[in-house]
C-alpha atoms as a PDB file:
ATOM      1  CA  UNK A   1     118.506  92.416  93.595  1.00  0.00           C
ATOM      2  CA  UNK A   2     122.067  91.266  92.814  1.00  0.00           C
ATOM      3  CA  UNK A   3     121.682  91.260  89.081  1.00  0.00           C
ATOM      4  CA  UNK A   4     124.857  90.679  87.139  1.00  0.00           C
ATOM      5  CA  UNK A   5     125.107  92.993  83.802  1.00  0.00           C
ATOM      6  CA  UNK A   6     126.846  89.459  82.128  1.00  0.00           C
ATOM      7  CA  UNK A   7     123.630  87.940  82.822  1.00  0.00           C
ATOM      8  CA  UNK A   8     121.422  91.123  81.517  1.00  0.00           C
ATOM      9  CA  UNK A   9     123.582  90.977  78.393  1.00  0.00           C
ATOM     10  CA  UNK A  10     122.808  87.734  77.391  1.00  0.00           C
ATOM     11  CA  UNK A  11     118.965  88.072  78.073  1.00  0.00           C
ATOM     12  CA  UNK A  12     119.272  90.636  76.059  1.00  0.00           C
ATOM     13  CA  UNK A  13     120.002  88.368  73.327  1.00  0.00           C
ATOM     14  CA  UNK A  14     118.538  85.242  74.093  1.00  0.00           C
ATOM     15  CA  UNK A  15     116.217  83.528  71.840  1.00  0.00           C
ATOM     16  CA  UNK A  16     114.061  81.654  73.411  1.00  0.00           C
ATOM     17  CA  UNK A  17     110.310  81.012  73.400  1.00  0.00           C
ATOM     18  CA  UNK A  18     109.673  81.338  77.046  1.00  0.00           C
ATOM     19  CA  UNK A  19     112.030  84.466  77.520  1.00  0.00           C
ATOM     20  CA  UNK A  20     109.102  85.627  79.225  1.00  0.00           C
ATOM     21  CA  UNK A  21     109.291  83.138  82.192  1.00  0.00           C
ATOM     22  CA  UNK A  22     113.197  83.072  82.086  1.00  0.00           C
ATOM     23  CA  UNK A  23     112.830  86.988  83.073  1.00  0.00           C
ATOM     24  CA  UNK A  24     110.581  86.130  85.952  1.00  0.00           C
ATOM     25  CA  UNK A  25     111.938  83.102  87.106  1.00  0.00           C
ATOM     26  CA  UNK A  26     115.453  84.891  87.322  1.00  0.00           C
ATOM     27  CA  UNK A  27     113.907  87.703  89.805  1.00  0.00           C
ATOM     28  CA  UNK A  28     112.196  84.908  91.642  1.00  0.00           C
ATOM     29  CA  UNK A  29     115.521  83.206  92.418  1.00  0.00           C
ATOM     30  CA  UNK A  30     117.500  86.741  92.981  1.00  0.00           C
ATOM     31  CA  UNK A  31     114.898  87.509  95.480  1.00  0.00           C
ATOM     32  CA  UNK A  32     115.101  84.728  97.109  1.00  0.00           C
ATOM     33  CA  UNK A  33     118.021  85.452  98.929  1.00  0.00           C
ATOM     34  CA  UNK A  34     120.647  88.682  98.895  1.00  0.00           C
ATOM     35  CA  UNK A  35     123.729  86.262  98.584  1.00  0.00           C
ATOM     36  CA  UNK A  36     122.786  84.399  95.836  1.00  0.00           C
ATOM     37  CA  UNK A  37     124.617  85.712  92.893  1.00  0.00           C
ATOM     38  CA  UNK A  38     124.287  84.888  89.107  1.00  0.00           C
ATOM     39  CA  UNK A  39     126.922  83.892  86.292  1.00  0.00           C
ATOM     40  CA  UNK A  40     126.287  82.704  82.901  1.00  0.00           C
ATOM     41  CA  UNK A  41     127.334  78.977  82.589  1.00  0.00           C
ATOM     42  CA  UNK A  42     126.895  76.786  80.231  1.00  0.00           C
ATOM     43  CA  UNK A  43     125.670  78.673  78.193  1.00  0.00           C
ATOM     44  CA  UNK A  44     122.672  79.956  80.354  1.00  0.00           C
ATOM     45  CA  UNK A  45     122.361  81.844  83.592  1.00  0.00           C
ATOM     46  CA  UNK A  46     123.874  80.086  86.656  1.00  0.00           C
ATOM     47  CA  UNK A  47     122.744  80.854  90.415  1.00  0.00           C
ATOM     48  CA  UNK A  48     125.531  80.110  92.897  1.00  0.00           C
ATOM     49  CA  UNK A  49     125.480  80.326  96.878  1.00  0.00           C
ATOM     50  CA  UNK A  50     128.873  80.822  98.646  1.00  0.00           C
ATOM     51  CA  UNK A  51     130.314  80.259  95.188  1.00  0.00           C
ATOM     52  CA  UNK A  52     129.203  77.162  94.186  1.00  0.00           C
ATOM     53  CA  UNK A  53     126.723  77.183  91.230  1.00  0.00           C
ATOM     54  CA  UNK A  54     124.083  75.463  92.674  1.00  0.00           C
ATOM     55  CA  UNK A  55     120.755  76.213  90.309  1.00  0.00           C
ATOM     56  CA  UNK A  56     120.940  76.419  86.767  1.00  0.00           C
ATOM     57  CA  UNK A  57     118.917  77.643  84.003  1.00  0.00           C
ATOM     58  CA  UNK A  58     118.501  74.567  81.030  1.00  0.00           C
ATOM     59  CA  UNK A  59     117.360  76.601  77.783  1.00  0.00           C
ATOM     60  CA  UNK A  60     117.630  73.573  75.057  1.00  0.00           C
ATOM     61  CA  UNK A  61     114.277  72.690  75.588  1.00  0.00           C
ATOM     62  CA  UNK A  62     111.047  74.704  74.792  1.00  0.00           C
ATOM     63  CA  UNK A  63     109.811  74.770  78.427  1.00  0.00           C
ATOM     64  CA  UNK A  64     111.879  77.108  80.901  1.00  0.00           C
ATOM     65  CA  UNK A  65     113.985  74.248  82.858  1.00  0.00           C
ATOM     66  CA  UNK A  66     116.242  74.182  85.953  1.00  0.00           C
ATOM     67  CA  UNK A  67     118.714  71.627  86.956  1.00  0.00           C
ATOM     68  CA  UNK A  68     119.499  71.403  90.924  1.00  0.00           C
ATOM     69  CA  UNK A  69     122.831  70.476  91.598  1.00  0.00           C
ATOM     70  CA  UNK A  70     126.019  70.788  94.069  1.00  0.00           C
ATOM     71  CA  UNK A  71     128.101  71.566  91.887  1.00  0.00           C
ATOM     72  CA  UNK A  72     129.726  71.130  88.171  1.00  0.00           C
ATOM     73  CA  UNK A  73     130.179  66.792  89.272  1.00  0.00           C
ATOM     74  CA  UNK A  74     128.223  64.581  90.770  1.00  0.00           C
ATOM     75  CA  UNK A  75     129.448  63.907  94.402  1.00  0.00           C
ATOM     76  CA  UNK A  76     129.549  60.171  94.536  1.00  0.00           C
ATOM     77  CA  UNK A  77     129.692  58.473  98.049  1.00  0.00           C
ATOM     78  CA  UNK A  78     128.331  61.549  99.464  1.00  0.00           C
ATOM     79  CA  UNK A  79     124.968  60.649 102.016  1.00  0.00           C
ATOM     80  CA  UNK A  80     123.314  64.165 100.538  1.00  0.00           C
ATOM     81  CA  UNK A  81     119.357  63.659 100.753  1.00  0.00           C
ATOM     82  CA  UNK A  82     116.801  66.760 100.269  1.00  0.00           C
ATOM     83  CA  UNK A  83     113.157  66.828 100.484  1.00  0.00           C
ATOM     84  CA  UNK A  84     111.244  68.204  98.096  1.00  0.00           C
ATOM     85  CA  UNK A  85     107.882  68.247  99.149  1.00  0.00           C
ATOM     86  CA  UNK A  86     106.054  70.092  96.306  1.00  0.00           C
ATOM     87  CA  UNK A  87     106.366  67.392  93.740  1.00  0.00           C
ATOM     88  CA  UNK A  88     108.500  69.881  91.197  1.00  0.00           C
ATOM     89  CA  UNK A  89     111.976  68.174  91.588  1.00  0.00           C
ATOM     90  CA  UNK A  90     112.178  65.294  88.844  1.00  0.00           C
ATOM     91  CA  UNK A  91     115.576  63.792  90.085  1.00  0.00           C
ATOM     92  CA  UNK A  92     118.471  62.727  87.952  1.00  0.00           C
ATOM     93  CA  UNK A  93     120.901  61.723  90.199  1.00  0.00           C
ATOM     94  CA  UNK A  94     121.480  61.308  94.328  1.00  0.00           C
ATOM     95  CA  UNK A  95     121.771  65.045  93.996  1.00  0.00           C
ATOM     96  CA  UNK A  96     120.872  66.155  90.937  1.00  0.00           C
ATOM     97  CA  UNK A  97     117.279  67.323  90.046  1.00  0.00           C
ATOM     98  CA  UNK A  98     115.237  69.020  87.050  1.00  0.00           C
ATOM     99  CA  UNK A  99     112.557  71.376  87.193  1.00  0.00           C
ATOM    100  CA  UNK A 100     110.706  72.322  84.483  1.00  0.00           C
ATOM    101  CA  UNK A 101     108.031  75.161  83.733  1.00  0.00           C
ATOM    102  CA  UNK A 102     105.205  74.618  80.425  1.00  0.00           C
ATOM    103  CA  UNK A 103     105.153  78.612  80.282  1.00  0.00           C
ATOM    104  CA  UNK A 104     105.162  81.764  82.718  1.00  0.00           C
ATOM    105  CA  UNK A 105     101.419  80.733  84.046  1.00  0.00           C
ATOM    106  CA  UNK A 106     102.877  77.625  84.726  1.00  0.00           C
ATOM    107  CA  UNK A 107     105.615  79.521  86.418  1.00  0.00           C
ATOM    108  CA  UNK A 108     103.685  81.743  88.558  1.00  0.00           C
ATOM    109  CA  UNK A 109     101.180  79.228  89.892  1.00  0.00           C
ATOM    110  CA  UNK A 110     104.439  77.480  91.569  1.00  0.00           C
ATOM    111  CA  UNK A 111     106.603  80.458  92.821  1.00  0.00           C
ATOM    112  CA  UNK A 112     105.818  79.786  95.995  1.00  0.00           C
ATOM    113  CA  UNK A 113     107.109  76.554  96.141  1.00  0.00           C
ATOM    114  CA  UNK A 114     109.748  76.867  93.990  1.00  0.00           C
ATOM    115  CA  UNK A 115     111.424  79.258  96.095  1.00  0.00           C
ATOM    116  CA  UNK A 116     110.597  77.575  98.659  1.00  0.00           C
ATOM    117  CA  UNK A 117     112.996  75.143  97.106  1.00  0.00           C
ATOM    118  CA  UNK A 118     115.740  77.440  95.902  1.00  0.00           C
ATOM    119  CA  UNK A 119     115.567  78.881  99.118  1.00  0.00           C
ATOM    120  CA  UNK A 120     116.450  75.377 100.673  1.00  0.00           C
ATOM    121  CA  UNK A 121     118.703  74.072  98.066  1.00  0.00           C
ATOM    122  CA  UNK A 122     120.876  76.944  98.072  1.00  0.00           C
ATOM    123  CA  UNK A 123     122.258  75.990 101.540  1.00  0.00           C
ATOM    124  CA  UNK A 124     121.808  72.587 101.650  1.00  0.00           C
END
């Protein structure tokens, strides 16, 4: 697994109710693929593919959330379309999406698709 020790460190110290998930969901995206490699950004782990961040952890809320994007900006004018076929993408812009997780049951009933998903929006 391609584990970065910046990204260990601030597990470490995170606060958070669903640490617990954020653990597990981490390894599920690391093991997704051998290139995709971890940062933390904004203030949360950040998974990036060929350098560009592409899946992000969002920890502000008290469920374990992801947002999908291409990048740090939106790319307007861009005729980027992805299906997501298990439901899990909630979708905020033309290429911007949210996943979210109640807890690490919640988490583990959907691994499956959800890397499914990673797996597919990493090199989309």
């Amino acid at each position: 697994m391609n584990q970065n020790p910046e990204v260990d460190q601030f597990l470490r110290t995170l606060d958070h109710p669903q640490k617990e998930a954020v653990e597990y969901l981490r390894a599920v995206i690391l093991n997704v693929d051998p290139q995709i490699t971890e940062q933390v950004k904004w203030n949360a782990p950040s998974f990036c593919y060929d350098g560009v961040d592409r899946v992000t952890f969002q920890l502000k809320s008290k469920d374990v959330q992801f947002i999908f994007h291409r990048g740090a900006k939106v790319k307007d004018g861009d005729s980027f379309t992805f299906q997501d076929d298990s439901g899990l993408m909630a979708w905020r812009s033309s290429d911007r999406a949210m996943v979210t997780f109640k807890d690490l049951a919640d988490a583990k009933a959907h691994e499956e698709a959800f890397s499914s998903l990673v797996s597919r929006w990493m090199k989309a």
